[in-house]
N, C-alpha and C. Protein backbone atom coordinates (compact mmCIF):
# COMPACT_ATOMS: atom_id res chain seq x y z
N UNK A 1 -51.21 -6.48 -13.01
CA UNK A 1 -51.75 -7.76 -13.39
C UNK A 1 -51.36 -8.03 -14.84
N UNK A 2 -50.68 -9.03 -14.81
CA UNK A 2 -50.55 -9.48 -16.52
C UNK A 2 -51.59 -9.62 -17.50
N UNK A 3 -51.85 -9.88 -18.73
CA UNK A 3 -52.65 -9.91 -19.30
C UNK A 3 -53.17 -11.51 -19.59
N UNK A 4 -52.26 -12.41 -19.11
CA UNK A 4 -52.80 -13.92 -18.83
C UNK A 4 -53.55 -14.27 -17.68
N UNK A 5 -53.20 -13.26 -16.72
CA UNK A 5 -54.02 -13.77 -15.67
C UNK A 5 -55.39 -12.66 -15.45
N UNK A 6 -55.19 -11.02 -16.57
CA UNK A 6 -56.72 -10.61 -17.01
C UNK A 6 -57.48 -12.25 -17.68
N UNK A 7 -56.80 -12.41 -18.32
CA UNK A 7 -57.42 -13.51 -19.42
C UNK A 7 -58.59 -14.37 -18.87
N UNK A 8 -57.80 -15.16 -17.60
CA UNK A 8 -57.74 -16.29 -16.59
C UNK A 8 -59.30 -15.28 -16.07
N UNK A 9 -58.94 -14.50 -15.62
CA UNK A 9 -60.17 -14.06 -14.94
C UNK A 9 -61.29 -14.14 -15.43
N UNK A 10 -61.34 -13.17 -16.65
CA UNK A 10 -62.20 -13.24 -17.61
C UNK A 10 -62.87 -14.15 -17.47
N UNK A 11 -62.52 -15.81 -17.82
CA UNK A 11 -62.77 -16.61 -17.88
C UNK A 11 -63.73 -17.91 -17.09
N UNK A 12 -63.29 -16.78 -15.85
CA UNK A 12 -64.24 -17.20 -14.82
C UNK A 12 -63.86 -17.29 -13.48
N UNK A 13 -62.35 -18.01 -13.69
CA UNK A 13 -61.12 -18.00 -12.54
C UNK A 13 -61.25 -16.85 -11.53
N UNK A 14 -61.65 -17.33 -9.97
CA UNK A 14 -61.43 -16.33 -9.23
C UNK A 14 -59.93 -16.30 -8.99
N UNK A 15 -59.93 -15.05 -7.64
CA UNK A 15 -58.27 -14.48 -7.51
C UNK A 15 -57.43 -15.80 -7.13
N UNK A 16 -57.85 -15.99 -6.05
CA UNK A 16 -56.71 -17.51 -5.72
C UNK A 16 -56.65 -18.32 -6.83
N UNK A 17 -57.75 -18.93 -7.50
CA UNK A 17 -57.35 -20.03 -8.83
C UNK A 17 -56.27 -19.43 -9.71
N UNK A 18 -56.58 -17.81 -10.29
CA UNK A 18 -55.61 -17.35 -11.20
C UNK A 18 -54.07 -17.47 -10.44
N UNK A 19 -54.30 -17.22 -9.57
CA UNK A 19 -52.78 -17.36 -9.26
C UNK A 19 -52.08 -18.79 -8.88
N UNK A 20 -53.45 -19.66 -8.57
CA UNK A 20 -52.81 -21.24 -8.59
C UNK A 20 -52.29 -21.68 -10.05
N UNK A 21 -53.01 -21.31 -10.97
CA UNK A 21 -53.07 -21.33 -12.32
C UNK A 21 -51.83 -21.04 -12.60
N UNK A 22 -51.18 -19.82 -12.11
CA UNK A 22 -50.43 -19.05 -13.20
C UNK A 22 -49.28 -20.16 -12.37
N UNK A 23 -49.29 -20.01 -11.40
CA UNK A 23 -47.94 -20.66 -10.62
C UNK A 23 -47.78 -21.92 -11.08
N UNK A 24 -48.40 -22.65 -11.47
CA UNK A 24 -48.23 -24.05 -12.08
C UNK A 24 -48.10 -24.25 -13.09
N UNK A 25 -48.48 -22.85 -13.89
CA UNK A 25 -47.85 -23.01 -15.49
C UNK A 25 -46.47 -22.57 -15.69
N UNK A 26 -46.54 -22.00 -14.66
CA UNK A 26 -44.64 -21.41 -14.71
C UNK A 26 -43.45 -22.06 -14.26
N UNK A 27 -44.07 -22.95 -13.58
CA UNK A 27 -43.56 -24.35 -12.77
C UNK A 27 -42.88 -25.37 -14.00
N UNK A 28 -43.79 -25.33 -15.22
CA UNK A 28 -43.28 -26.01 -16.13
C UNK A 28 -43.58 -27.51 -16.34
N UNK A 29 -44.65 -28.17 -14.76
CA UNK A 29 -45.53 -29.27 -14.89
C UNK A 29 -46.61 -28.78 -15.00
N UNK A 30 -46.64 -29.57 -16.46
CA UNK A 30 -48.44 -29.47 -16.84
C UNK A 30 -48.47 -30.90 -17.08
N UNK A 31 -48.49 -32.12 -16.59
CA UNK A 31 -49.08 -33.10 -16.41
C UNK A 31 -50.54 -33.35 -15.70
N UNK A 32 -50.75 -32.73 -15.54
CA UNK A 32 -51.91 -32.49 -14.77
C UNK A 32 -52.94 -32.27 -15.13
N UNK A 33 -52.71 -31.51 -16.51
CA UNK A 33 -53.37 -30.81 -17.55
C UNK A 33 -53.89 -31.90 -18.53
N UNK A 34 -54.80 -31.71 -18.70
CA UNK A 34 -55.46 -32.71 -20.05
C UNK A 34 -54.23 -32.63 -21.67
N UNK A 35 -54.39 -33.43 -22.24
CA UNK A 35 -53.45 -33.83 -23.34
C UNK A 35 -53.68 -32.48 -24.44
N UNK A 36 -54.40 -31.96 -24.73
CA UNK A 36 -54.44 -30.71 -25.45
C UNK A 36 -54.05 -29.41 -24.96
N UNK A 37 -53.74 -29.22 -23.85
CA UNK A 37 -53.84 -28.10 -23.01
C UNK A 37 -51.68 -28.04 -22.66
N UNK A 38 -51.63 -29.48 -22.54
CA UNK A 38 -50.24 -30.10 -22.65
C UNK A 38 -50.08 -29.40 -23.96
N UNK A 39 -50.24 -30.08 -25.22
CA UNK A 39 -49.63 -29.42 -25.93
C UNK A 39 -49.81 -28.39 -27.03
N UNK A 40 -50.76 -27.42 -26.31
CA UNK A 40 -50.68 -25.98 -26.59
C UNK A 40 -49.43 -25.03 -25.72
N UNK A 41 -49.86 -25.76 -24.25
CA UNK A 41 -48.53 -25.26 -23.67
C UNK A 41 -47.25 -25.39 -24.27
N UNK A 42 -46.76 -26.20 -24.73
CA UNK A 42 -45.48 -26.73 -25.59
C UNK A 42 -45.38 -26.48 -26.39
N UNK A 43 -46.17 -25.55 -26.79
CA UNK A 43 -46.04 -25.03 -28.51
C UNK A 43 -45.75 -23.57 -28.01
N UNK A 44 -46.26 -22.61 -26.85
CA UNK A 44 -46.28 -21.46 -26.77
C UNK A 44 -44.84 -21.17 -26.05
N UNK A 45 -44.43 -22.49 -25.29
CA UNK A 45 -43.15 -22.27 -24.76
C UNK A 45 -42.01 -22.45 -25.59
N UNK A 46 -42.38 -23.00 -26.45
CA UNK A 46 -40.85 -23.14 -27.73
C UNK A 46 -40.76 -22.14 -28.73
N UNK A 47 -42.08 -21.77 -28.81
CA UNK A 47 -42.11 -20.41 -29.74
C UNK A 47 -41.72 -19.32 -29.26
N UNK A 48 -42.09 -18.88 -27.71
CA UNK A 48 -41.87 -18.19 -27.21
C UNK A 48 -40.21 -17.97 -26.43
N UNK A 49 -39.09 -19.14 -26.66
CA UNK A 49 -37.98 -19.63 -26.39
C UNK A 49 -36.95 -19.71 -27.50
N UNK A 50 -37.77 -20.80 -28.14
CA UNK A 50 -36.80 -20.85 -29.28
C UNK A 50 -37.62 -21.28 -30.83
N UNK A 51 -37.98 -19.73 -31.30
CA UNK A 51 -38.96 -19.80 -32.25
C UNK A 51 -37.91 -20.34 -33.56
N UNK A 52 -37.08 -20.55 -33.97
CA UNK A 52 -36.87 -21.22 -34.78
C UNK A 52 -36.28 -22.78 -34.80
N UNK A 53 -36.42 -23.45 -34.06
CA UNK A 53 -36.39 -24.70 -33.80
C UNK A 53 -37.78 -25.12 -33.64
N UNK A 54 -38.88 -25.07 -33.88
CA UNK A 54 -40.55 -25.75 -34.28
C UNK A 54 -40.17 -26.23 -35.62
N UNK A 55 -40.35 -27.33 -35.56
CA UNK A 55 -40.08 -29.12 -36.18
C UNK A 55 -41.60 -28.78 -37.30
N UNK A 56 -41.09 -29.44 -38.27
CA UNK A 56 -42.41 -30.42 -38.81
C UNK A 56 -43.33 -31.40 -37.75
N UNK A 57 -42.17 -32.28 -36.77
CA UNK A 57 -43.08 -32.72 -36.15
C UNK A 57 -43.51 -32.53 -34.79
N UNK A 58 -43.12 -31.39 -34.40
CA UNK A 58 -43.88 -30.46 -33.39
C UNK A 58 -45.30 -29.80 -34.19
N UNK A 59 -45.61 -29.70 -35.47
CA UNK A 59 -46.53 -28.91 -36.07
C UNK A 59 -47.70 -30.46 -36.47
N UNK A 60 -46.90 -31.20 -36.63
CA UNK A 60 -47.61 -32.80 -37.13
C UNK A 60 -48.15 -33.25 -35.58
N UNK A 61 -47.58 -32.63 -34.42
CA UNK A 61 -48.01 -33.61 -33.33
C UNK A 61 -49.21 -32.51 -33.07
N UNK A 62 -49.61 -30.93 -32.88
CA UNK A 62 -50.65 -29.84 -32.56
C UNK A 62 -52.11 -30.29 -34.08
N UNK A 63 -51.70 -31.05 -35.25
CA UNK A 63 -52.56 -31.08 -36.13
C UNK A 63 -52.92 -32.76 -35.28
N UNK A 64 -52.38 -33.36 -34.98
CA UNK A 64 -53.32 -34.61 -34.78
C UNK A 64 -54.15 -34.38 -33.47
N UNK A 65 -54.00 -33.21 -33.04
CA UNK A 65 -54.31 -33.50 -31.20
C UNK A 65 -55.42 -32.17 -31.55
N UNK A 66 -55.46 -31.05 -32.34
CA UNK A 66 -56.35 -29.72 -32.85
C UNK A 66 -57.31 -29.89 -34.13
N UNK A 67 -56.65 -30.42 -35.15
CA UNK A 67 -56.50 -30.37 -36.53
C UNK A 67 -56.44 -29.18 -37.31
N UNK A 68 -55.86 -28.83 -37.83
CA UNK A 68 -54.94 -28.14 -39.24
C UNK A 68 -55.03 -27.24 -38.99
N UNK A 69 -56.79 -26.46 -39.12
CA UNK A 69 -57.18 -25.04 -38.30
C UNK A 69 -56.72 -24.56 -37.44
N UNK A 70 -57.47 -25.21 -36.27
CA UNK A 70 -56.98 -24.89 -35.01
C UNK A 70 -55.81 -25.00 -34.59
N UNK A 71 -54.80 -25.71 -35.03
CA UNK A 71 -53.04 -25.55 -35.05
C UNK A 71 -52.57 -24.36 -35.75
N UNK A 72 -53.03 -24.09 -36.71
CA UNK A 72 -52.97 -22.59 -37.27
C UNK A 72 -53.09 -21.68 -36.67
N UNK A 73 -54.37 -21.70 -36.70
CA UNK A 73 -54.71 -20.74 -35.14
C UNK A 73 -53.85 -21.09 -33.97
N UNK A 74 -53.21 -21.51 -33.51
CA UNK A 74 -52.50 -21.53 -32.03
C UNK A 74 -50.92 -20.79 -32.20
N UNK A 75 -50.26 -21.39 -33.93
CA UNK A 75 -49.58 -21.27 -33.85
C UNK A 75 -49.12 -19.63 -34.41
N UNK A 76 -50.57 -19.10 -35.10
CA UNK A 76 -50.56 -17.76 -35.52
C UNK A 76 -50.98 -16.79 -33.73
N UNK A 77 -51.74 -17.26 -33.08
CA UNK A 77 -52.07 -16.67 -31.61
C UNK A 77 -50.98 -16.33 -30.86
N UNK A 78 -49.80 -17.37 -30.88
CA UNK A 78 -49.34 -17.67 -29.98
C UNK A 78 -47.59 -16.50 -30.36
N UNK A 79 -47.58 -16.64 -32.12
CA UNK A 79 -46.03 -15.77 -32.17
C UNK A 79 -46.89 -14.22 -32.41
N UNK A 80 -48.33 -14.29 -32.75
CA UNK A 80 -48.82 -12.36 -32.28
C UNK A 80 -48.30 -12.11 -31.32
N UNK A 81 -49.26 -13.19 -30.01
CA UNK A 81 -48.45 -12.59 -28.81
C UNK A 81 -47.13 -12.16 -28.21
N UNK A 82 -45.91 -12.88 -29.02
CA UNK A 82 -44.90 -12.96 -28.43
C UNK A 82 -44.38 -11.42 -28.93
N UNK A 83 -44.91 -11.57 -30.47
CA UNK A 83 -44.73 -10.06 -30.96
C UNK A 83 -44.98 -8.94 -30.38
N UNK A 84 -46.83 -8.80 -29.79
CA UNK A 84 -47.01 -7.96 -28.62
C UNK A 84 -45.92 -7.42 -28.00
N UNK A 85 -44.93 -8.93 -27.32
CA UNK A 85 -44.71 -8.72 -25.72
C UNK A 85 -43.42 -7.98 -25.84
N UNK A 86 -43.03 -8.48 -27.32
CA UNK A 86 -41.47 -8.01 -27.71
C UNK A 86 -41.81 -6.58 -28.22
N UNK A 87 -42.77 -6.10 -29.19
CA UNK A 87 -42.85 -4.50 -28.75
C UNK A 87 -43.22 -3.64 -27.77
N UNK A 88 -44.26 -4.26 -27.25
CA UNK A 88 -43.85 -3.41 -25.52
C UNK A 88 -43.10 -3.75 -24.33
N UNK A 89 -42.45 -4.91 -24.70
CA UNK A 89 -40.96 -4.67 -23.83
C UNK A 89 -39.89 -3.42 -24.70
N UNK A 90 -40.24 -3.64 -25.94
CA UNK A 90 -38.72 -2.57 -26.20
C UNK A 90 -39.05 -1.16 -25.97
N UNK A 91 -41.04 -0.99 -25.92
CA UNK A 91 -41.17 0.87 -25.49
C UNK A 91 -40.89 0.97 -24.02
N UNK A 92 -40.88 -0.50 -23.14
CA UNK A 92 -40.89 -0.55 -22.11
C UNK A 92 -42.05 0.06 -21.66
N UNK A 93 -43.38 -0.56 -22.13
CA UNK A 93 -44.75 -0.22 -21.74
C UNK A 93 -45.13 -1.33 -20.72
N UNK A 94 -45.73 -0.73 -19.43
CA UNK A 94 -46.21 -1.01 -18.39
C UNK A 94 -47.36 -1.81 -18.82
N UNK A 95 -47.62 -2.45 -17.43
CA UNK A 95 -48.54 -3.98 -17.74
C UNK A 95 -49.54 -2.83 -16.92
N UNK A 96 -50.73 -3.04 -17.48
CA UNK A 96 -52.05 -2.38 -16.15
C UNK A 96 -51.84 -2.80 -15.22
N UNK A 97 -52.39 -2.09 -14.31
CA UNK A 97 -52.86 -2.68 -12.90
C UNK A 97 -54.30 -3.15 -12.49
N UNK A 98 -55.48 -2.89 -13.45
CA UNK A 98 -56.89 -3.55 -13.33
C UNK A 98 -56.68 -4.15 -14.49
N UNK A 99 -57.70 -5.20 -14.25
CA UNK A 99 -58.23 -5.75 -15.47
C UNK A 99 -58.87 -5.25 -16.24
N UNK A 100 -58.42 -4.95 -17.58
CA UNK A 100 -58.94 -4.07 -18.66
C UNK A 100 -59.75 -4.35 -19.26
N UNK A 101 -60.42 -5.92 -19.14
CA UNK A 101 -61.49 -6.66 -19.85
C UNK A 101 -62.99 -7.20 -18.47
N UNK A 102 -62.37 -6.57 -17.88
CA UNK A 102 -63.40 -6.30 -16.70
C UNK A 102 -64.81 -5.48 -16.98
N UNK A 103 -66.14 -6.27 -17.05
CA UNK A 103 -67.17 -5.02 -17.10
C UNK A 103 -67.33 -3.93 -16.46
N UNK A 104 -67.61 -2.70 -16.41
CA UNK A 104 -67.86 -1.64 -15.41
C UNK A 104 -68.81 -2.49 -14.60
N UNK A 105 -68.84 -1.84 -13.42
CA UNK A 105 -69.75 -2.31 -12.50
C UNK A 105 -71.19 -1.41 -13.01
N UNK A 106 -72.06 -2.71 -12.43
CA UNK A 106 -73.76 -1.87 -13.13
C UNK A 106 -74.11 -1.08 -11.83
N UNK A 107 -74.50 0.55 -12.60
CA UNK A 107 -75.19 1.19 -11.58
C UNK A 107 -76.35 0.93 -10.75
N UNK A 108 -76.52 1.30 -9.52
CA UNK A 108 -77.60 1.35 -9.35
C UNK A 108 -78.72 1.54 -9.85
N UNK A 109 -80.28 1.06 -9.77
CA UNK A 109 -81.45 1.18 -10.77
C UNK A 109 -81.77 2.92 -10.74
N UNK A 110 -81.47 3.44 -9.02
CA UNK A 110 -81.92 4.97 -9.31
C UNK A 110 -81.40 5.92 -10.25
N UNK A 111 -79.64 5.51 -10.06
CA UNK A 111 -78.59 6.45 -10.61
C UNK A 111 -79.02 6.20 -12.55
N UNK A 112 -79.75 4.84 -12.73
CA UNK A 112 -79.99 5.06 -14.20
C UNK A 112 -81.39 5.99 -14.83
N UNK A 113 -82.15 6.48 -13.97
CA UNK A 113 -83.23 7.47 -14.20
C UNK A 113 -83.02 8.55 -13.85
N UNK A 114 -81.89 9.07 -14.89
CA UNK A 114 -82.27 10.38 -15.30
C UNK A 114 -83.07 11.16 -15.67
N UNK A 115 -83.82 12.57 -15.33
CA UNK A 115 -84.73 13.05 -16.31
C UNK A 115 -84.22 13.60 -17.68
């Protein structure tokens, strides 16, 4: 499981949504998507593509639609991640297979009375 679609879960997304989710973001139409969500996507795909071509006014269009902060924040979130993905692609580190942000499951009430 990738760590976008741990994310997705997290979040609330059961199994079928995460994967409707993921398939339609990879699709590359996000019209569908509300106007902020549009262009966060468009900021993570050009960074993540072609990080040195982000414009002044690719950064002028995330401050009118976020403001200043929160464009900061997206645009500092978004090249961590890519950084992530580019050092554990080069150790060639494996993606989990559970969700790692998953709570343990709660024990039973007996198994918690220990003497």
């Amino acid at each position: 499981m990738g760590h976008s679609e741990m994310l997705l879960a997290v979040a609330g997304l059961k199994p079928d949504e995460v994967k409707a989710r993921t398939k339609k973001l990879a699709g590359g139409d996000w019209s569908d998507f509300p106007k902020a969500e549009r262009a966060a996507f468009g900021l993570a795909y050009k960074l993540s593509r072609e990080p040195g071509k982000l414009t002044d006014q690719d950064r002028a269009g995330l401050v009118a639609v976020f403001g200043e902060n929160r464009a900061v924040d997206l645009i500092w979130y978004t090249a961590w991640c890519n950084y992530m993905t580019r050092v554990a692609d080069a150790f060639q580190l494996p993606l989990e297979r559970d969700n790692v942000f998953t709570p343990p499951p709660k024990k039973p009430a007996d198994e918690k009375k220990q003497p």
